[in-house]
Protein backbone atom coordinates (compact mmCIF):
# COMPACT_ATOMS: atom_id res chain seq x y z
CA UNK A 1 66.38 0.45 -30.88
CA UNK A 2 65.45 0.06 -34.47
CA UNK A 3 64.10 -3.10 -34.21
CA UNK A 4 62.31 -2.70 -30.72
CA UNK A 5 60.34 0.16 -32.75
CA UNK A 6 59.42 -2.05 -35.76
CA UNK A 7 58.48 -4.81 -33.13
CA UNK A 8 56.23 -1.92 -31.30
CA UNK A 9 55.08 -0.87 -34.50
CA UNK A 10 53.42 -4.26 -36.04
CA UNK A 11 51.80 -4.53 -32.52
CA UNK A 12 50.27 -1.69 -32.66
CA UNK A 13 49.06 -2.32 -36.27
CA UNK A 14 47.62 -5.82 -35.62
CA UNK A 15 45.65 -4.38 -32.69
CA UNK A 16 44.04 -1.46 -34.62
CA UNK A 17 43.10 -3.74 -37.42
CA UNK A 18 41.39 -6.24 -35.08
CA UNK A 19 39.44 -2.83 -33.41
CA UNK A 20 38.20 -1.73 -36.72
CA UNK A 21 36.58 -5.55 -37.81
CA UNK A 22 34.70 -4.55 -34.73
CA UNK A 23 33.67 -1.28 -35.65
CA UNK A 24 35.78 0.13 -33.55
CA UNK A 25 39.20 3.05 -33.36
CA UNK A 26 42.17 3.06 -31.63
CA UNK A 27 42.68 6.74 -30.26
CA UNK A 28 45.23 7.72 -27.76
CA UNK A 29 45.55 4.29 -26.46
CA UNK A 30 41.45 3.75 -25.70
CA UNK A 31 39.13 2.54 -27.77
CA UNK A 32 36.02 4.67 -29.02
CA UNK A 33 32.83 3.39 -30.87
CA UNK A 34 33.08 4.35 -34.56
CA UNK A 35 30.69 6.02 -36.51
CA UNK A 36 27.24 3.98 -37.12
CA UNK A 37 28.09 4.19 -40.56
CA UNK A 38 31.57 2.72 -40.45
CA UNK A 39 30.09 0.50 -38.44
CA UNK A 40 27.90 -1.20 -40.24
CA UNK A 41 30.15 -1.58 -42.95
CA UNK A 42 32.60 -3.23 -41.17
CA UNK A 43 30.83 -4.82 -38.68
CA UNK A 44 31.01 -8.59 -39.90
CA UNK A 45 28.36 -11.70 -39.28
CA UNK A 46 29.50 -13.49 -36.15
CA UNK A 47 27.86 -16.08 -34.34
CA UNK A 48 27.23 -13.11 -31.77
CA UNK A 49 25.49 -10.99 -34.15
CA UNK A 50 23.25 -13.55 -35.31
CA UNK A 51 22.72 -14.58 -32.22
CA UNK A 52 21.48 -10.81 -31.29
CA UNK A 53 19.17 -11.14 -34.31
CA UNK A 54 17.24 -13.98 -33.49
CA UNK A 55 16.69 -12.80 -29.83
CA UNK A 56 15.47 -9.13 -31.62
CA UNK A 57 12.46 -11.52 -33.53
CA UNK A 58 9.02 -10.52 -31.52
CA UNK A 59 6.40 -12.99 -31.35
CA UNK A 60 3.20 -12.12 -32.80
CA UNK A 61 0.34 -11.50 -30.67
CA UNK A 62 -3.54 -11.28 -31.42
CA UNK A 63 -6.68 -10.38 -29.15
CA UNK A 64 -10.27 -10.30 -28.93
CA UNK A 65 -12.94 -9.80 -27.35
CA UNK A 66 -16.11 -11.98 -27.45
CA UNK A 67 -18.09 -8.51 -27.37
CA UNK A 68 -17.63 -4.51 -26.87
CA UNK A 69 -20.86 -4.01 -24.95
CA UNK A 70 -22.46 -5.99 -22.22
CA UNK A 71 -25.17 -5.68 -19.72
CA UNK A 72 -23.74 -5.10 -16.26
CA UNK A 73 -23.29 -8.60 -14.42
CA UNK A 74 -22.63 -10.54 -17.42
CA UNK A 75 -18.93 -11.66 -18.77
CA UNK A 76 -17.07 -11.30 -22.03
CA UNK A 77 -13.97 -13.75 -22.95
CA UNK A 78 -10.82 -12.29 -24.01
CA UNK A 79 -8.73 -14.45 -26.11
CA UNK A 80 -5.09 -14.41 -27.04
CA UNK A 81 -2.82 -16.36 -29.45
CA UNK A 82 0.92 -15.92 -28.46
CA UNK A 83 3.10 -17.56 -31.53
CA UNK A 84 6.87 -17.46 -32.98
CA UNK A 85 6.49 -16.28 -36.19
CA UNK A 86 9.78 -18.82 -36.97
CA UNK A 87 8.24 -21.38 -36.41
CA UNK A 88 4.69 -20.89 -36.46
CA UNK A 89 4.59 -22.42 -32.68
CA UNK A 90 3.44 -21.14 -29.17
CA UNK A 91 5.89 -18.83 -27.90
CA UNK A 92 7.03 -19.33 -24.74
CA UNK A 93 5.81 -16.89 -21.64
CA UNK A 94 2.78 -15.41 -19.76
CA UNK A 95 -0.06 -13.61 -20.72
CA UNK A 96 -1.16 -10.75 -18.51
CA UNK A 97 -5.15 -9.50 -19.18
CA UNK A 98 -5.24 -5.67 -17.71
CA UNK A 99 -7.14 -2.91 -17.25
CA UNK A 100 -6.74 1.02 -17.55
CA UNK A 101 -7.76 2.26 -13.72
CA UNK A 102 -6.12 5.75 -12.42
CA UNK A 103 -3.94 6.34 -15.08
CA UNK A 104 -2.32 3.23 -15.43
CA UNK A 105 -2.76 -0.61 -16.44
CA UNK A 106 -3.12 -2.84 -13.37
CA UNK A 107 -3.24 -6.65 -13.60
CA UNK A 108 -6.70 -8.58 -13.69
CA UNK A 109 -5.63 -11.60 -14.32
CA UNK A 110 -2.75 -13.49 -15.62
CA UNK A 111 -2.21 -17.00 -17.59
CA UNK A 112 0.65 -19.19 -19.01
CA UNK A 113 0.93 -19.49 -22.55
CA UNK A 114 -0.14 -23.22 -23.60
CA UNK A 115 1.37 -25.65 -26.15
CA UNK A 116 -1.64 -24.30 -27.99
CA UNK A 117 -0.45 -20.95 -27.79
CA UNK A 118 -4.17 -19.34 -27.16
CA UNK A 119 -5.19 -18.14 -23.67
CA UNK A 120 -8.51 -16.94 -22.99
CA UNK A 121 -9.88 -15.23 -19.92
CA UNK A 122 -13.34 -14.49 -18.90
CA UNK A 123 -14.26 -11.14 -17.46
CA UNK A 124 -16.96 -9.32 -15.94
CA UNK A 125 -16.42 -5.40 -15.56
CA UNK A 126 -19.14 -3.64 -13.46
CA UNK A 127 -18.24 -0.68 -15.50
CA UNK A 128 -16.89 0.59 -18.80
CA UNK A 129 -13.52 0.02 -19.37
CA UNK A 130 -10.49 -0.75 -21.31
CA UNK A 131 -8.59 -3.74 -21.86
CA UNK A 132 -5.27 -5.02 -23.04
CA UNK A 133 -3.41 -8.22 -22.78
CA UNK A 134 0.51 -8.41 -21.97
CA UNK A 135 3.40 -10.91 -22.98
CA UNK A 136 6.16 -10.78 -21.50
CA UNK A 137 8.68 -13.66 -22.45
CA UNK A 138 12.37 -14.70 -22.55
CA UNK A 139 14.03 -11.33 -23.84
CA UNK A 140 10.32 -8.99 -24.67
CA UNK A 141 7.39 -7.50 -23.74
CA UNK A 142 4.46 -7.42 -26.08
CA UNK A 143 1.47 -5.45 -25.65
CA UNK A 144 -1.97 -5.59 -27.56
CA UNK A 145 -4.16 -2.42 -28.66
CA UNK A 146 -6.11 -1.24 -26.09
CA UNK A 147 -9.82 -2.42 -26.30
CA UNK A 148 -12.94 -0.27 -24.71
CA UNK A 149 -15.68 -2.52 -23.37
CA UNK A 150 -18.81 -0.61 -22.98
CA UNK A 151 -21.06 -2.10 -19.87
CA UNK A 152 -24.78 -1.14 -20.11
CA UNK A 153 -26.71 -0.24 -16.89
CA UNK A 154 -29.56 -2.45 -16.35
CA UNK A 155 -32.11 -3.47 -13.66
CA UNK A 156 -30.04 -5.88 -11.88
CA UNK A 157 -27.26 -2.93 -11.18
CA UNK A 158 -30.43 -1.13 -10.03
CA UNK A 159 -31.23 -3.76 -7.66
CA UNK A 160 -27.64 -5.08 -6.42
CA UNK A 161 -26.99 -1.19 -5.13
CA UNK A 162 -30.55 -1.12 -3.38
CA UNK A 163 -29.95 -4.34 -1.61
CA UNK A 164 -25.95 -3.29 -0.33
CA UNK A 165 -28.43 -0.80 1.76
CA UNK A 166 -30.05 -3.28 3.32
CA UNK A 167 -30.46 -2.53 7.47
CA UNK A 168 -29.82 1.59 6.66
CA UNK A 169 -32.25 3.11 9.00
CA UNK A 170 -35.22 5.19 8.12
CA UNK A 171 -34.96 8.89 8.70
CA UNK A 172 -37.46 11.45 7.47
CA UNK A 173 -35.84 14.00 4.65
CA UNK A 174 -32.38 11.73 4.75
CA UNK A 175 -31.49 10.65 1.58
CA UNK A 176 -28.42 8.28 2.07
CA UNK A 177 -25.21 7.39 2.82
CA UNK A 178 -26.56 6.21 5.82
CA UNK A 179 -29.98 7.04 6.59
CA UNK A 180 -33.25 7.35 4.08
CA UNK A 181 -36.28 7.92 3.70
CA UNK A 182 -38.34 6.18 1.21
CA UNK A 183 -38.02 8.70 -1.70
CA UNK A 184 -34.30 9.64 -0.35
CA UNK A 185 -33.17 6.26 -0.86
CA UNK A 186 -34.51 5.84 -4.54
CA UNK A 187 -33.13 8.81 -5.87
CA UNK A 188 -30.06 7.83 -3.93
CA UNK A 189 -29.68 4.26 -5.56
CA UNK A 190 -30.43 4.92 -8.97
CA UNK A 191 -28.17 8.08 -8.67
CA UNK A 192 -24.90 5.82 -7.39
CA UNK A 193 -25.84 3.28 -10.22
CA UNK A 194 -26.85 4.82 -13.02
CA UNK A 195 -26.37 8.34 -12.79
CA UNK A 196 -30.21 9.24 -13.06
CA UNK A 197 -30.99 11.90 -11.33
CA UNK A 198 -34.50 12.32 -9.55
CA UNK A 199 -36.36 14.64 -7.04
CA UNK A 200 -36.54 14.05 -3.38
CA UNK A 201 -40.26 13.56 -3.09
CA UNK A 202 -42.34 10.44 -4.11
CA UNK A 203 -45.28 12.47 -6.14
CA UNK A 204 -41.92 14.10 -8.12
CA UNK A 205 -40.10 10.98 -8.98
CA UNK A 206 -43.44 9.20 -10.81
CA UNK A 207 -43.15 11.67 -13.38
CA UNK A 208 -39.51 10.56 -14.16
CA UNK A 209 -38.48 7.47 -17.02
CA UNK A 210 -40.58 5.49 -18.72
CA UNK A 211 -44.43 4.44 -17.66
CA UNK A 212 -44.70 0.42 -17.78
CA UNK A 213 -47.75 -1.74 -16.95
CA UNK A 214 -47.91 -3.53 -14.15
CA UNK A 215 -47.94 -6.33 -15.95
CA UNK A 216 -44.45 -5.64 -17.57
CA UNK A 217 -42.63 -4.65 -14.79
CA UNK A 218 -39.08 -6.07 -14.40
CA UNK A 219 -36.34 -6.26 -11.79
CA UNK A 220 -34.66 -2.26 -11.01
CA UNK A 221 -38.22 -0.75 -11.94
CA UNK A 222 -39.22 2.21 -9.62
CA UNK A 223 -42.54 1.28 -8.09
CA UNK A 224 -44.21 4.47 -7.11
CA UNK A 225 -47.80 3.69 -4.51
CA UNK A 226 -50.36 6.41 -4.63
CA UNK A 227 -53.44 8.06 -3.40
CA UNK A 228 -55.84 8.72 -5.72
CA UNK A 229 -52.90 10.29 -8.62
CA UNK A 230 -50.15 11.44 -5.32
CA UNK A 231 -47.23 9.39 -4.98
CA UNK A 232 -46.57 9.18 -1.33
CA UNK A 233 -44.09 5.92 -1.25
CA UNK A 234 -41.22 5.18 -3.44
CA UNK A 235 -39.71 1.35 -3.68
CA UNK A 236 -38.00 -0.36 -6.50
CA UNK A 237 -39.17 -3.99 -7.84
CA UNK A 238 -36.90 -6.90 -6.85
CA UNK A 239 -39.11 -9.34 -8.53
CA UNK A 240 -41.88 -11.86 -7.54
CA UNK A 241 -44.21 -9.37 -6.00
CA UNK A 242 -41.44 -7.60 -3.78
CA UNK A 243 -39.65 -4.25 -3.61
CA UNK A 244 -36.71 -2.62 -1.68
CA UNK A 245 -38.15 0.46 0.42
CA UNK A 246 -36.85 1.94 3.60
CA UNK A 247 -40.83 2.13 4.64
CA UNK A 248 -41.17 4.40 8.00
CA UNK A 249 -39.99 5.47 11.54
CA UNK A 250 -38.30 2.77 13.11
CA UNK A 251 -37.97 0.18 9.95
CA UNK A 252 -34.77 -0.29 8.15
CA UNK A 253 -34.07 -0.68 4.11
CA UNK A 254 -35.05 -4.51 3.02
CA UNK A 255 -36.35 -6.47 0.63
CA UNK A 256 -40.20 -6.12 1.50
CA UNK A 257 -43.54 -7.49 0.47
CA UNK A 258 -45.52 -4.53 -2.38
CA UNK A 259 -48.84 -3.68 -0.95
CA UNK A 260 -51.88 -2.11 -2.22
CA UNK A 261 -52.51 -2.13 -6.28
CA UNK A 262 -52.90 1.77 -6.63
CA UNK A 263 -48.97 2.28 -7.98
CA UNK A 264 -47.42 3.16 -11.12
CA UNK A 265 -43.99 1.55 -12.89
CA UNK A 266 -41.40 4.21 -14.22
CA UNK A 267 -38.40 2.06 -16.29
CA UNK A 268 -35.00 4.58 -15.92
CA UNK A 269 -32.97 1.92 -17.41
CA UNK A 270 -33.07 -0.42 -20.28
C-alpha cells in the first residue's frame, strides 16, 4: 500500500510539473489556464510559440490616390504596395479597392498582389465618396485609412442627365419624371444633377447662374430664347450649335438643332 501511494504520488508530481511549463494548474483532476502573469513567466520558447509569432507579423500596407477632387466623368488611380516587412518582399494575397455606400464598404474592384507587390486600380466615381483598399492574406486582414474623393459637378453631368430623358413626352406645366415641358425639364435636370434649384418658368430661370457670351458657351450651359428681354423657351447646350429641349405639344425630349439668335447663356456649374 505504501509503495502503490509513493508510485501514485511521483505520477502525480511529474504531471503537474509538465502543466505548469505550460502555464498551466492541476486542480481537482482538470486542468485550468493560469494566471497571464504566471504565464508568461513560465511559458517557455517552443517551436509553437515562435511559430505563433511569425504568423502575428502584419504586412505593411500603403495607398494613394492620384487626386482628392475630380470633375465628374473623369478617373483617379488608386495605388497600393502590399510588402512583408521581413523581408522587404510582396506579401502574398489580394487587394480589395472599396467604397463606403449605405453604411458599409462594398467591393469595387479587386486585384492580386504581384511579385511587385503594388496594385493600382483606376476609378471613376459619379459622386463624392470614400475609398479604402483591403488585404486580406494567409492568416490577416489589413485595411487602409479611409480616403474622401471629392467629384466636382460639371457640364458634361449636366448634359449626360438631359440626354437619359431623351423620348420623355412634352406636357404643358409637367416638370419630370416622366413628362416636361420645356422649362419643367431644365429645372428638373440640373436639379437631379447638381442640386441647383430653379423656377418653373423660362423668363424666371434666365435670371439664375452666371451670364456667358454666346461666344463662350460650353457643354451643360442653360440656353434661355427670348422675345424682345422674355424668356419663353428653356434648352441646355450639348455643343456644336445644338441643345436638349422637350420643345412643344406632341414632340418628345432630344438632342435638337438651337434656333433664332435672340437667347441668353446662364453657366450654373463650373
Amino acid at each position: 500500500m505504501h509503495e502503490h501511494s509513493s508510485s501514485r504520488g511521483r505520477r502525480i508530481s511529474g504531471a503537474g510539473t509538465a502543466a505548469l511549463s505550460l502555464g498551466l494548474c492541476l486542480c481537482a483532476g482538470q486542468l485550468v489556464a493560469a494566471s497571464p502573469a504566471s504565464a508568461a513567466t513560465a511559458t517557455p520558447v517552443t517551436a509553437a510559440t515562435a511559430k505563433a509569432a511569425t504568423a502575428a507579423v502584419k504586412p505593411k500596407l500603403t495607398s494613394k490616390v492620384s487626386s482628392h477632387s475630380l470633375a465628374w466623368g473623369n478617373s483617379i488611380k488608386v495605388t497600393s504596395k502590399v510588402l512583408d516587412p521581413r523581408t522587404g518582399k510582396a506579401a502574398k494575397g489580394t487587394v480589395r479597392l472599396q467604397i463606403y455606400k449605405n453604411g458599409k464598404w462594398v467591393l469595387w474592384a479587386k486585384k492580386a498582389v504581384p511579385s511587385s507587390g503594388t496594385v493600382t486600380f483606376t476609378a471613376a466615381p459619379k459622386a463624392t465618396v470614400w475609398l479604402r483598399t483591403l488585404f486580406t492574406g494567409p492568416g490577416y486582414v489589413q485595411a487602409s485609412s479611409s480616403m474622401k474623393i471629392t467629384v466636382r459637378v460639371n457640364g458634361a453631368k449636366i448634359l449626360a442627365e438631359a440626354r437619359s430623358h431623351t423620348g420623355a413626352l412634352y406636357k404643358f406645366a409637367a416638370a419630370g419624371p416622366k413628362r416636361f415641358d420645356c422649362s419643367g425639364f431644365t429645372q428638373y435636370v440640373y436639379k437631379a444633377a447638381a442640386g441647383k434649384k430653379l423656377p418653373h418658368k423660362a423668363d424666371g430661370q434666365q435670371h439664375y447662374g452666371k451670364a456667358v457670351s454666346k461666344s463662350s458657351k460650353r457643354v451643360g450651359d442653360l440656353i434661355i430664347f427670348r422675345s424682345g428681354s422674355y424668356g419663353y423657351h428653356a434648352g441646355i447646350y450639348a455643343g456644336g450649335g445644338y441643345m436638349y429641349d422637350s420643345p412643344h405639344t406632341g414632340a418628345r425630349v432630344g438632342k435638337h438643332k438651337m434656333y433664332g439668335s435672340n437667347y441668353v447663356v446662364r453657366r450654373l456649374v463650373a
